[in-house]
PDB file of N, CA and C in Angstrom:
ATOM      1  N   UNK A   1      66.433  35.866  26.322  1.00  0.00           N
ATOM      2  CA  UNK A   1      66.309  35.246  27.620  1.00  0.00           C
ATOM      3  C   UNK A   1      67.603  35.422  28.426  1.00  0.00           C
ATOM      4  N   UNK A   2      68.749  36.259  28.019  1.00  0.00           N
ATOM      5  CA  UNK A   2      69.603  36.533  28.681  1.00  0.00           C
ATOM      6  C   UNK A   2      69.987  36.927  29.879  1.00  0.00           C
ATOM      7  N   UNK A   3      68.681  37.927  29.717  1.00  0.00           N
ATOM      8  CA  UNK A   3      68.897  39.260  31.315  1.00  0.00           C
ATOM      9  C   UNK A   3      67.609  38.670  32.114  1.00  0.00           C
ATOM     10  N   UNK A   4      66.369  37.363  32.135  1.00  0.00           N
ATOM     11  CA  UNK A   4      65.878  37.199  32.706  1.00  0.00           C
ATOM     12  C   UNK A   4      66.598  35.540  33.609  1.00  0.00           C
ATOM     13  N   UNK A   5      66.244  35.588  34.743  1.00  0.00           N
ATOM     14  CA  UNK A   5      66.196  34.450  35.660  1.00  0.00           C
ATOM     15  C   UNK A   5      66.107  32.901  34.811  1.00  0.00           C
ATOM     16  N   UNK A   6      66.283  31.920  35.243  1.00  0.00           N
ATOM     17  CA  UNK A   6      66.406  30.742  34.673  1.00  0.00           C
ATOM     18  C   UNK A   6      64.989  30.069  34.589  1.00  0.00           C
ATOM     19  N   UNK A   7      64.054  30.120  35.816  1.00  0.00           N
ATOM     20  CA  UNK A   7      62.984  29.648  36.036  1.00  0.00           C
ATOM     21  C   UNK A   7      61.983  30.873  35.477  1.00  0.00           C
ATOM     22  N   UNK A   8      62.316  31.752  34.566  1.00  0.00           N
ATOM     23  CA  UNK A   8      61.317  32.919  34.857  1.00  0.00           C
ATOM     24  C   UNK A   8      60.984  33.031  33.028  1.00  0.00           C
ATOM     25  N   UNK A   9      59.601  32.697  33.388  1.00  0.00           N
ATOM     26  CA  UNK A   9      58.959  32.959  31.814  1.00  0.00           C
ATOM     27  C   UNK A   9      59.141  34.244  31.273  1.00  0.00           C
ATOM     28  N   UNK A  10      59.260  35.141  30.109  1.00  0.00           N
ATOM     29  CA  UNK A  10      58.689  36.079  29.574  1.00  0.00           C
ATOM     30  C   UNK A  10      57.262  36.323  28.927  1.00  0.00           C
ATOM     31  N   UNK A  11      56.979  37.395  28.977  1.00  0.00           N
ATOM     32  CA  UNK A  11      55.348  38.167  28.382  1.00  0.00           C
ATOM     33  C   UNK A  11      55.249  37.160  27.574  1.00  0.00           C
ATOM     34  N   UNK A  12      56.512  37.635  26.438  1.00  0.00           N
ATOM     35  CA  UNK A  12      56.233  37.025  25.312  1.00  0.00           C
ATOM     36  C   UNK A  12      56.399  35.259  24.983  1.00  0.00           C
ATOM     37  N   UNK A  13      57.075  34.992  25.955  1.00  0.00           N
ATOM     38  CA  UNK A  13      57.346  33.397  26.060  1.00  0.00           C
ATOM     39  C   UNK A  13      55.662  33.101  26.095  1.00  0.00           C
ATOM     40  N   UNK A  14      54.952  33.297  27.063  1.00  0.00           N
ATOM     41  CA  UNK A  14      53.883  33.272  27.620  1.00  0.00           C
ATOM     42  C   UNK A  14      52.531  33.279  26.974  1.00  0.00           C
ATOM     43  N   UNK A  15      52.744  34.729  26.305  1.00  0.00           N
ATOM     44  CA  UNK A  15      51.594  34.324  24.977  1.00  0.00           C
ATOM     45  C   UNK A  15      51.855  33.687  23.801  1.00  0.00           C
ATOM     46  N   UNK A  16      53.109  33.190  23.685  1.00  0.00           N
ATOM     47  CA  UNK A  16      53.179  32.036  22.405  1.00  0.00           C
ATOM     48  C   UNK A  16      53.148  30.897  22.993  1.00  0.00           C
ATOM     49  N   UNK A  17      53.253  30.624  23.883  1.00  0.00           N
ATOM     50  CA  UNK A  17      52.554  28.989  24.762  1.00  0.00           C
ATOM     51  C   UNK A  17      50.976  29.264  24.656  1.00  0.00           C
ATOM     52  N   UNK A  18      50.501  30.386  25.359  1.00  0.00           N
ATOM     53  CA  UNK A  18      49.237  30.326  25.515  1.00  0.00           C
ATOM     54  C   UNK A  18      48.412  30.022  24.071  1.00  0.00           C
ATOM     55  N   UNK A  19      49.410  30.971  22.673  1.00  0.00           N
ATOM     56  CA  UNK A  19      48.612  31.005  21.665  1.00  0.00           C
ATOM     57  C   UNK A  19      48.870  29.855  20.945  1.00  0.00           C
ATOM     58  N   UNK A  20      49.552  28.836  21.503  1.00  0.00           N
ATOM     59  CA  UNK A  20      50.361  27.554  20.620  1.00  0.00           C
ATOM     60  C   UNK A  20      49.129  26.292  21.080  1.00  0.00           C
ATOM     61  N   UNK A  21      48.761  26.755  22.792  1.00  0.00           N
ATOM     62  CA  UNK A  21      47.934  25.881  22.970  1.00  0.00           C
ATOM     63  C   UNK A  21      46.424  25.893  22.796  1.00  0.00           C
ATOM     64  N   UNK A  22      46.069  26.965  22.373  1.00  0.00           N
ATOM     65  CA  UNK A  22      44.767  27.441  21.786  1.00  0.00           C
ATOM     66  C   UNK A  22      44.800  26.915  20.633  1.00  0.00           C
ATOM     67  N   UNK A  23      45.889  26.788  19.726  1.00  0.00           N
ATOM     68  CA  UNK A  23      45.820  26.210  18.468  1.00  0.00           C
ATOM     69  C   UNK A  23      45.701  25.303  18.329  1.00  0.00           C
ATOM     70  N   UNK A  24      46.472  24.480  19.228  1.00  0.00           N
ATOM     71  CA  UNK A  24      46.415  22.724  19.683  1.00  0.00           C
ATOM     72  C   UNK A  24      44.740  22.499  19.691  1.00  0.00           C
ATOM     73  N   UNK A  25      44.122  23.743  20.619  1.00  0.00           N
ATOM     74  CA  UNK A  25      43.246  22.908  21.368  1.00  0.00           C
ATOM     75  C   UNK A  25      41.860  23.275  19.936  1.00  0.00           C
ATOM     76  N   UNK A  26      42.029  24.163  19.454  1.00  0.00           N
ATOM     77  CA  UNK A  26      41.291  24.228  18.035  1.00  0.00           C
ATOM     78  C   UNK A  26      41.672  23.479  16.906  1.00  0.00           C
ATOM     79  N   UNK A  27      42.934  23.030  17.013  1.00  0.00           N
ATOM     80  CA  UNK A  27      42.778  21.883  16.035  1.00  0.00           C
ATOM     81  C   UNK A  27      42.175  20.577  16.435  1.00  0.00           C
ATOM     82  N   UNK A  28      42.923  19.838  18.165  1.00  0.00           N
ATOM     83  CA  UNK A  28      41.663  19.139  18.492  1.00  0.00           C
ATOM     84  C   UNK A  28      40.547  18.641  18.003  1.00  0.00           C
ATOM     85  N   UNK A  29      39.263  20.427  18.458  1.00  0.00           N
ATOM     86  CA  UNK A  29      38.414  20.373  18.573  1.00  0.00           C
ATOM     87  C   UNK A  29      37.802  20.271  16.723  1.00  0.00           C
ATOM     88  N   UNK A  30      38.604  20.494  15.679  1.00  0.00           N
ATOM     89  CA  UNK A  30      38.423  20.166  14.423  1.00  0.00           C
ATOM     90  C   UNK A  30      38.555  18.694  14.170  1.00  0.00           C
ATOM     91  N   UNK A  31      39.333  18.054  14.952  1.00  0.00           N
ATOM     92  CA  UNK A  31      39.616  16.658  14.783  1.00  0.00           C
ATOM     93  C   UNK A  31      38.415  16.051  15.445  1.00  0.00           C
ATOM     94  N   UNK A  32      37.611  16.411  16.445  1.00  0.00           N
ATOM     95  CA  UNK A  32      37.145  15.536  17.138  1.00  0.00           C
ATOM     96  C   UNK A  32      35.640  15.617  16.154  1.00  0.00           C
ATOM     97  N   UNK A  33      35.495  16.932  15.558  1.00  0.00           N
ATOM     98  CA  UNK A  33      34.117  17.026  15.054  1.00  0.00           C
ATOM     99  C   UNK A  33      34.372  16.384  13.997  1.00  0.00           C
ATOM    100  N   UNK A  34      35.595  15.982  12.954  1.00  0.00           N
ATOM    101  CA  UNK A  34      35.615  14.807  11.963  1.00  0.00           C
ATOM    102  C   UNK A  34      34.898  13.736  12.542  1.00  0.00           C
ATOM    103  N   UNK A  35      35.788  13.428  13.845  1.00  0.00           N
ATOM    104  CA  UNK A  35      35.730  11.959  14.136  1.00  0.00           C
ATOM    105  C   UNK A  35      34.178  11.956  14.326  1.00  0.00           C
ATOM    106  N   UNK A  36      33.323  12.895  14.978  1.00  0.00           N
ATOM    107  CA  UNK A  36      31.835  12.706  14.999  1.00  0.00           C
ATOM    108  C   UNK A  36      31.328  12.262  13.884  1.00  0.00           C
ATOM    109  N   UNK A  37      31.752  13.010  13.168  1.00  0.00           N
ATOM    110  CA  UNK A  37      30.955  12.815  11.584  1.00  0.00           C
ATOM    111  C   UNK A  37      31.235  11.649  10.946  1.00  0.00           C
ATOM    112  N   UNK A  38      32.482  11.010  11.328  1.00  0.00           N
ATOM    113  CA  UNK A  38      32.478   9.569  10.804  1.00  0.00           C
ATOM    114  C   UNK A  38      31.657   8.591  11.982  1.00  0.00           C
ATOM    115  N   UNK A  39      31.530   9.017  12.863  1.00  0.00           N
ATOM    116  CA  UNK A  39      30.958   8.144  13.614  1.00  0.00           C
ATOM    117  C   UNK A  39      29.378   8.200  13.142  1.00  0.00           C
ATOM    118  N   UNK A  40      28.898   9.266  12.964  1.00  0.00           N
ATOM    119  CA  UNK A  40      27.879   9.443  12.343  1.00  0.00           C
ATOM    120  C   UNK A  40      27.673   8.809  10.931  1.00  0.00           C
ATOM    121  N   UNK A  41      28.588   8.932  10.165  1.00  0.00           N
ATOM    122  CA  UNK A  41      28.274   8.072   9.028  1.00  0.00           C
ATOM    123  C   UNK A  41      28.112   6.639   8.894  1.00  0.00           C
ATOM    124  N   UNK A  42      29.282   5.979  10.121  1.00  0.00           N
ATOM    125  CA  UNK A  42      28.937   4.601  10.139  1.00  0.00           C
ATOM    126  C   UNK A  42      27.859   4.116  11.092  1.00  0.00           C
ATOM    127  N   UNK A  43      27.307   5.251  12.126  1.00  0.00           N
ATOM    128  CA  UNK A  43      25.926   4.871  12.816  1.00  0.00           C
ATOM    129  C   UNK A  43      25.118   4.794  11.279  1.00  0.00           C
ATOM    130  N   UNK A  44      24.982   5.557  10.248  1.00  0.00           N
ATOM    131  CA  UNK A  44      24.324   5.457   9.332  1.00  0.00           C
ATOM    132  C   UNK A  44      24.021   4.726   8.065  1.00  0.00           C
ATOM    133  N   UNK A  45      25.378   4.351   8.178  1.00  0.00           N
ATOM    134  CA  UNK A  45      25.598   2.866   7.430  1.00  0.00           C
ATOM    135  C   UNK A  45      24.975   1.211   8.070  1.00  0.00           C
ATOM    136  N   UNK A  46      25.517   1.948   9.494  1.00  0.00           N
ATOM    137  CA  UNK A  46      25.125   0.245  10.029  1.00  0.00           C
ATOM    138  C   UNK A  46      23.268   0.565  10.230  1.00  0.00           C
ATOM    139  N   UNK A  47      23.027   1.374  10.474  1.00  0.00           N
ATOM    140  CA  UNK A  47      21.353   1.501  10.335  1.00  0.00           C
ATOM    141  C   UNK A  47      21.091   0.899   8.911  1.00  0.00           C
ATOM    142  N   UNK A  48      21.417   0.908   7.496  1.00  0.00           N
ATOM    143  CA  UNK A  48      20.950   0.378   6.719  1.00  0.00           C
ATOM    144  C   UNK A  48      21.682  -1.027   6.761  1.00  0.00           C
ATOM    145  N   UNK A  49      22.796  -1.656   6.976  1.00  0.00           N
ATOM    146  CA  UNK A  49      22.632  -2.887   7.479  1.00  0.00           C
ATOM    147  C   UNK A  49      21.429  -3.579   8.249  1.00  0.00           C
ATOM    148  N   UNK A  50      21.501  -3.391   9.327  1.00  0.00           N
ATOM    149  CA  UNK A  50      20.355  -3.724  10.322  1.00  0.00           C
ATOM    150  C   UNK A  50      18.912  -3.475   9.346  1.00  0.00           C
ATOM    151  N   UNK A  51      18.774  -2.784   8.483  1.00  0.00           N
ATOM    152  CA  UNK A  51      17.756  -2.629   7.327  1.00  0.00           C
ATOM    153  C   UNK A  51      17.552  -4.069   6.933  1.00  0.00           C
ATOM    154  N   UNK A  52      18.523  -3.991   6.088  1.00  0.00           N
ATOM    155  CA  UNK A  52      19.259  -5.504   5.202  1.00  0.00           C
ATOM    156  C   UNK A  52      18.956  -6.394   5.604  1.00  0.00           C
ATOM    157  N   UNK A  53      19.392  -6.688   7.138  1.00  0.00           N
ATOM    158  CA  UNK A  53      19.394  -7.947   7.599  1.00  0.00           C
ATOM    159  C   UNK A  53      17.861  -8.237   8.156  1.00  0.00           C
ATOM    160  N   UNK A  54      17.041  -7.237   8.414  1.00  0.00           N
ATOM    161  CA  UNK A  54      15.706  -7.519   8.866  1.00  0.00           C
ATOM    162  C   UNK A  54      14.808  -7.826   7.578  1.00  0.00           C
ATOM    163  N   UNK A  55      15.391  -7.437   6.582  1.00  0.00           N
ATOM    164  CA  UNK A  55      14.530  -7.686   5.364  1.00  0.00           C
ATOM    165  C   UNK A  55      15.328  -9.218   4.670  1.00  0.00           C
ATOM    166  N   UNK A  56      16.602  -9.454   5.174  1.00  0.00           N
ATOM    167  CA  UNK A  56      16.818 -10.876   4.337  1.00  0.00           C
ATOM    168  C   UNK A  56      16.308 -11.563   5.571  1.00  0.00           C
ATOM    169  N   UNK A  57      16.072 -11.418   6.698  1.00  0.00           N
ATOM    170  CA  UNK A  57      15.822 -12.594   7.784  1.00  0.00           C
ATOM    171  C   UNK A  57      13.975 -12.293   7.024  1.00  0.00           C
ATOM    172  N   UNK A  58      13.218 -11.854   7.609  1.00  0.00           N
ATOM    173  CA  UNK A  58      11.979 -12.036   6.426  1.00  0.00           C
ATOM    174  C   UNK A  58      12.088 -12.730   5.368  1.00  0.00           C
ATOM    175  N   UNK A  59      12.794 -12.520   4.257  1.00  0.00           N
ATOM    176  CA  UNK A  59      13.009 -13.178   3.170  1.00  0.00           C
ATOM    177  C   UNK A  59      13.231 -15.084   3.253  1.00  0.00           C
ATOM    178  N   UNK A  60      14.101 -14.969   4.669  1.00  0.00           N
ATOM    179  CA  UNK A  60      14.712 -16.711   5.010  1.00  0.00           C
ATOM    180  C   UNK A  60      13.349 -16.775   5.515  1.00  0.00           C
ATOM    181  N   UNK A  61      12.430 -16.425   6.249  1.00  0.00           N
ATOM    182  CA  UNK A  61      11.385 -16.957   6.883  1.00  0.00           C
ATOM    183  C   UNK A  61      10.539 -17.344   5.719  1.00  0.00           C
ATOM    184  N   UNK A  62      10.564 -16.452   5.057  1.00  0.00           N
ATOM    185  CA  UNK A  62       9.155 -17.093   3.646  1.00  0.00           C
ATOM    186  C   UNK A  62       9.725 -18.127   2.716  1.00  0.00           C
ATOM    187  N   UNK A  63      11.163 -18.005   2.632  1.00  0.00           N
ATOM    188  CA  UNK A  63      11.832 -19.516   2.101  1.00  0.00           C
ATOM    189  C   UNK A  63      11.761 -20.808   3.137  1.00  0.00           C
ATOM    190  N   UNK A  64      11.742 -20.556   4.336  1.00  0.00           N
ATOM    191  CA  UNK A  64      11.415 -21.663   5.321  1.00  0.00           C
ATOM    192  C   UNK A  64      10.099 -22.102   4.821  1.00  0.00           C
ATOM    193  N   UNK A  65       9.239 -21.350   5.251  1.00  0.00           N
ATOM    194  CA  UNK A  65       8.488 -21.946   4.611  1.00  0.00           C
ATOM    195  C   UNK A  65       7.614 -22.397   3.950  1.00  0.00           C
ATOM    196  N   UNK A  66       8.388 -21.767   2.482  1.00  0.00           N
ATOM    197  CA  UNK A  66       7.849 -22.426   1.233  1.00  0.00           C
ATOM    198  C   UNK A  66       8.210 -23.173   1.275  1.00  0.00           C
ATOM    199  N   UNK A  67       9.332 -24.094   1.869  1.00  0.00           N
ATOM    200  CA  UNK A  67      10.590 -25.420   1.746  1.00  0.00           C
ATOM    201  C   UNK A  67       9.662 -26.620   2.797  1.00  0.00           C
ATOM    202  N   UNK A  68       8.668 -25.648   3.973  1.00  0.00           N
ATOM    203  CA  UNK A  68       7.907 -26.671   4.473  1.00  0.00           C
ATOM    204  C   UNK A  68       6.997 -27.025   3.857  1.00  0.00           C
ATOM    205  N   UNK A  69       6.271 -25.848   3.138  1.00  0.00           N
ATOM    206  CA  UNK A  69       5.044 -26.282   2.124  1.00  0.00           C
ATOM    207  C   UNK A  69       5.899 -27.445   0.472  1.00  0.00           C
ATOM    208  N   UNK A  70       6.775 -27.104   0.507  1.00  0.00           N
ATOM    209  CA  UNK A  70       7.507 -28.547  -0.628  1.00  0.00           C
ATOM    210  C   UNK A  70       7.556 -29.758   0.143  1.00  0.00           C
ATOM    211  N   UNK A  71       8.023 -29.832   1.117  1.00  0.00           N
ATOM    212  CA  UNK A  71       7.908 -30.976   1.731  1.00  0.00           C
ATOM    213  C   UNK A  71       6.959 -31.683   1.894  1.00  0.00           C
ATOM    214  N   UNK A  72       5.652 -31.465   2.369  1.00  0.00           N
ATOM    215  CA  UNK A  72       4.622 -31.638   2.559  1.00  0.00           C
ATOM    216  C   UNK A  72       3.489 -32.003   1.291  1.00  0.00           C
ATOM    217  N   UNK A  73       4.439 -31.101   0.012  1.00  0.00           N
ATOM    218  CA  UNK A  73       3.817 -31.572  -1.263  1.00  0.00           C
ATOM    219  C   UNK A  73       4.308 -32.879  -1.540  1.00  0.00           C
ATOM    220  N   UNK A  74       5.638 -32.999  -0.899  1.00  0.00           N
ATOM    221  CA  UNK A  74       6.708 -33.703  -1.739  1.00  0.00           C
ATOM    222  C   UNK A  74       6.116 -35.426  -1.192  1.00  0.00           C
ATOM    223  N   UNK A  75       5.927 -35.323   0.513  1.00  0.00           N
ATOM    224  CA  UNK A  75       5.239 -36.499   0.759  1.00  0.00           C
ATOM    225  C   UNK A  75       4.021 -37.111   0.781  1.00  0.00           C
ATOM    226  N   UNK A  76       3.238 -35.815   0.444  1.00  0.00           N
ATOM    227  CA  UNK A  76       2.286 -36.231  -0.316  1.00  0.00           C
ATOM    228  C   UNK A  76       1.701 -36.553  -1.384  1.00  0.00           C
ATOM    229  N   UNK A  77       2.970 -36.157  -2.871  1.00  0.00           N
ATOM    230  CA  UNK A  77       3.312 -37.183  -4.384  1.00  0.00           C
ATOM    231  C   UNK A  77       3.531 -38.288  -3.594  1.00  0.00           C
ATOM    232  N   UNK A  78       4.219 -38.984  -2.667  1.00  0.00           N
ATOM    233  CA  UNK A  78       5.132 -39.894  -2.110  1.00  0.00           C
ATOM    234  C   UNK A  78       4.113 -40.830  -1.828  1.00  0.00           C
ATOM    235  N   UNK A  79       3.210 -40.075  -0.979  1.00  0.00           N
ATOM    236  CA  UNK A  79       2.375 -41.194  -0.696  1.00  0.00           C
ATOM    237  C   UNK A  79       1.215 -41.707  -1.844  1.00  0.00           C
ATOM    238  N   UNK A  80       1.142 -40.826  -2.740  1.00  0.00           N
ATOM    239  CA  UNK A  80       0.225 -40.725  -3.505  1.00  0.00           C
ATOM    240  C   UNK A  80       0.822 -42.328  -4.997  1.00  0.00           C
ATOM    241  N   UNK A  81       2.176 -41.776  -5.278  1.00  0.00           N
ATOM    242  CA  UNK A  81       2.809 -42.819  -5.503  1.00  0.00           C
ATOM    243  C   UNK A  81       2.864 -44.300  -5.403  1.00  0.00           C
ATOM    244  N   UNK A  82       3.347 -44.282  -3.755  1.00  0.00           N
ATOM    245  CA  UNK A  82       2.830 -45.727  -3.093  1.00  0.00           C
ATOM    246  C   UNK A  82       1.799 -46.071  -3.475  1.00  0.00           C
ATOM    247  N   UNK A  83       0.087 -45.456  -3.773  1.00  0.00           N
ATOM    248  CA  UNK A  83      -0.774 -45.975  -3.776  1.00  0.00           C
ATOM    249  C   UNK A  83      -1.234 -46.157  -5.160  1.00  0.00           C
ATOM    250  N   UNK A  84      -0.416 -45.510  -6.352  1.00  0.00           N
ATOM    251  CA  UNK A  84      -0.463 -45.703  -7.273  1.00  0.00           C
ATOM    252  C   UNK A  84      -0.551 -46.882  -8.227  1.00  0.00           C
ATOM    253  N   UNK A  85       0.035 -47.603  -7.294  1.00  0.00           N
ATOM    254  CA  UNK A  85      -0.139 -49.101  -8.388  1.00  0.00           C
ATOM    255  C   UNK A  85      -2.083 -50.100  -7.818  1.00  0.00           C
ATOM    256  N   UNK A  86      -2.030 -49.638  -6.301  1.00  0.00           N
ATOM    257  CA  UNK A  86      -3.503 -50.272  -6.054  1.00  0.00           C
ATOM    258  C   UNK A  86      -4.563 -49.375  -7.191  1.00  0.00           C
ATOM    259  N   UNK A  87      -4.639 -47.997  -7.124  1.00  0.00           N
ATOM    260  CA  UNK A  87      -5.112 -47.547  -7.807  1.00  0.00           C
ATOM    261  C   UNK A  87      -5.336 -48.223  -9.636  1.00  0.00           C
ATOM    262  N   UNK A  88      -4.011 -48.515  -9.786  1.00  0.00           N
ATOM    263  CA  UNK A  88      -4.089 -48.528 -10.941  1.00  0.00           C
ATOM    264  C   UNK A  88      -4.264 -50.429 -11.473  1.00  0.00           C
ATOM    265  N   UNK A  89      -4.190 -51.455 -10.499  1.00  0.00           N
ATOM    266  CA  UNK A  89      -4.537 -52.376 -10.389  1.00  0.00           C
ATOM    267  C   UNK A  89      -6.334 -52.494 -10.531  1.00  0.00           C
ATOM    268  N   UNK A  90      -6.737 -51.089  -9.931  1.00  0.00           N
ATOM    269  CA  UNK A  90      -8.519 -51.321  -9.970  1.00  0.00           C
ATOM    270  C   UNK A  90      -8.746 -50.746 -10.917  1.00  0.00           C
ATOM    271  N   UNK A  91      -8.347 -49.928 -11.792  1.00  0.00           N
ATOM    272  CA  UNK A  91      -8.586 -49.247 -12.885  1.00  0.00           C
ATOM    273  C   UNK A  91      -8.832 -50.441 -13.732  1.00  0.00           C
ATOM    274  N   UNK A  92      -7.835 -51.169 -13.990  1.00  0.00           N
ATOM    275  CA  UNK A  92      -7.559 -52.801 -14.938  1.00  0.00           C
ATOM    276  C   UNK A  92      -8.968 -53.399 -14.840  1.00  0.00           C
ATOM    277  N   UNK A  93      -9.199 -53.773 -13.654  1.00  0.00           N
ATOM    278  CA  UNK A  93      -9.703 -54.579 -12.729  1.00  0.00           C
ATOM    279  C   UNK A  93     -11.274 -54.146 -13.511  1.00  0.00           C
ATOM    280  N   UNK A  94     -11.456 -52.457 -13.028  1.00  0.00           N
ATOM    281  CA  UNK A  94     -12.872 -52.381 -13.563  1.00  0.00           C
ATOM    282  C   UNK A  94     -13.055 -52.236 -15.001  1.00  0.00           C
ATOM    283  N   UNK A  95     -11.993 -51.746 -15.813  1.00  0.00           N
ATOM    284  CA  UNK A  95     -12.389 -51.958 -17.371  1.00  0.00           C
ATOM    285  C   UNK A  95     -12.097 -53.482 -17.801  1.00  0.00           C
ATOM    286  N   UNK A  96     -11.426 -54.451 -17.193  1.00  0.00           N
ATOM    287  CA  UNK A  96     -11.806 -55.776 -17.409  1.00  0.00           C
ATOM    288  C   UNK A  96     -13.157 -56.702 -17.189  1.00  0.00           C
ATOM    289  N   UNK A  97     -13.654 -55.956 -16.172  1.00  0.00           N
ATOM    290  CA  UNK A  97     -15.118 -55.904 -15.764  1.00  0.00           C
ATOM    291  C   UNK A  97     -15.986 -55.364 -17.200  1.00  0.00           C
ATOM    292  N   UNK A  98     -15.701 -54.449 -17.315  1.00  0.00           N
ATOM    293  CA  UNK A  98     -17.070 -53.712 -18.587  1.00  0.00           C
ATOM    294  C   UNK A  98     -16.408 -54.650 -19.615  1.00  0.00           C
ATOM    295  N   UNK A  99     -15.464 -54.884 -20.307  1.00  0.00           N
ATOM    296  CA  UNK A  99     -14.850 -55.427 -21.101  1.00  0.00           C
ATOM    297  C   UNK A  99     -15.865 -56.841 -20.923  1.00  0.00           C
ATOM    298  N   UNK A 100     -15.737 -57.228 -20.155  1.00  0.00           N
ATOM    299  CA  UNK A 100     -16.723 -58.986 -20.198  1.00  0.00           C
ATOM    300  C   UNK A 100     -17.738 -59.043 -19.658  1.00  0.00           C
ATOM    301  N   UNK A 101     -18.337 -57.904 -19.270  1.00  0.00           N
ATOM    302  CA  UNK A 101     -19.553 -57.283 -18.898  1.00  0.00           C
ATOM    303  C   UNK A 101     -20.384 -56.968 -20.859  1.00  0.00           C
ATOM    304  N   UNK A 102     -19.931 -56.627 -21.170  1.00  0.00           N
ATOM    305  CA  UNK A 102     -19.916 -55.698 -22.539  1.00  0.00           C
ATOM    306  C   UNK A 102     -19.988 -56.865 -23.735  1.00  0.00           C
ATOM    307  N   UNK A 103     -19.222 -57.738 -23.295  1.00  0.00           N
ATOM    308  CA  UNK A 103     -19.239 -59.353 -24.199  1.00  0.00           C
ATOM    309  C   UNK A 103     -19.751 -60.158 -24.145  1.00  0.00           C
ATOM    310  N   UNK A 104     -20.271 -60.155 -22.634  1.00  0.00           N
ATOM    311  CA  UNK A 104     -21.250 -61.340 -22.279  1.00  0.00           C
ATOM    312  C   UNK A 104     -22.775 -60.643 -22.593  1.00  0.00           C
ATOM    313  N   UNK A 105     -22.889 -59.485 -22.813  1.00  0.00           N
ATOM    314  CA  UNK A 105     -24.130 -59.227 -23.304  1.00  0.00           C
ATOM    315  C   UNK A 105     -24.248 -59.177 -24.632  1.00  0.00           C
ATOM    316  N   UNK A 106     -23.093 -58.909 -25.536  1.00  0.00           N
ATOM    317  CA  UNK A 106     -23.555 -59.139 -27.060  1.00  0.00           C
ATOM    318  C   UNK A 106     -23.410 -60.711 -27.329  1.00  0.00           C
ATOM    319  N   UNK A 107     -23.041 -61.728 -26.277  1.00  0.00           N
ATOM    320  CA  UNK A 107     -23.430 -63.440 -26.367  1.00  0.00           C
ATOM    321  C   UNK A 107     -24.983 -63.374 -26.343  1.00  0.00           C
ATOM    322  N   UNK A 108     -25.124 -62.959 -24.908  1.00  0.00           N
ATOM    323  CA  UNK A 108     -26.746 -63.104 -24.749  1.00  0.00           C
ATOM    324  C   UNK A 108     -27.678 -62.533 -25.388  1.00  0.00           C
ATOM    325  N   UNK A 109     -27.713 -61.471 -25.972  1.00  0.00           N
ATOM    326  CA  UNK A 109     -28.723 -60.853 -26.893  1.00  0.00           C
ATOM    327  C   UNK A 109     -27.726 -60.228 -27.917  1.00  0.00           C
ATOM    328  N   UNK A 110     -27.215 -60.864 -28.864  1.00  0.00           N
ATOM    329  CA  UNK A 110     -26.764 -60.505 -30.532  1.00  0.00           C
ATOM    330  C   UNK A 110     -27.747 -59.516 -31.174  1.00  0.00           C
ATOM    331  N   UNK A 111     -29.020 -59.541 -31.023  1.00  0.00           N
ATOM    332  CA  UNK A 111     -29.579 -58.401 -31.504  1.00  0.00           C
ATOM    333  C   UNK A 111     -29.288 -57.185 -30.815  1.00  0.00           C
ATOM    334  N   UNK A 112     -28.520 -56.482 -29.887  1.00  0.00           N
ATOM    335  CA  UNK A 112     -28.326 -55.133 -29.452  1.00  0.00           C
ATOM    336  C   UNK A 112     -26.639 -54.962 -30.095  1.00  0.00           C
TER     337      UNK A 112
END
């Protein structure tokens, strides 16, 4: 660069910029098609998320409700419960009945 001007490129200055930035711009363009491909992989990942989550939200819906169908069992032991002792007050009630139903007829006729 001795015998040329201060502001003044050479040939050869010229095509090693030109060929420095072709290289730049092909490595770039190698970098950017990685970055696609990871972008692509995690579009492809999060597609089976969004999988996941549509199949566990299904899953919470049929646990909802089975948890409403327990409930509904649950207050209806509940109530069934409560009524358990009338129930079981007439149960008494009618085999105390046959019971002296059953006695007062072997008083009245000893022959059966």
């Amino acid at each position: 660069m001795t015998g040329t001007p201060f502001n003044k490129i050479t040939n050869g200055e010229r095509d090693a910029i030109l060929t420095a930035i072709a290289e730049l711009g092909d490595r770039m363009e190698r970098r950017f098609e990685q970055v696609d491909k990871r972008f692509e992989q995690v579009a492809k990942r999060l597609e089976g998320v969004d999988m996941r989550l549509e199949t566990t939200d299904g899953r919470i819906k049929e646990i909802e409700t089975e948890i409403k169908v327990m409930k509904y069992d649950v207050i209806e032991a509940k109530l069934s419960v409560r009524n358990l002792p009338t129930y079981w007050h007439m149960y008494v009630a009618l085999t105390g009945l046959v019971v002296t139903v059953f006695s007062l007829m072997r008083f009245v006729m000893p022959g059966h």
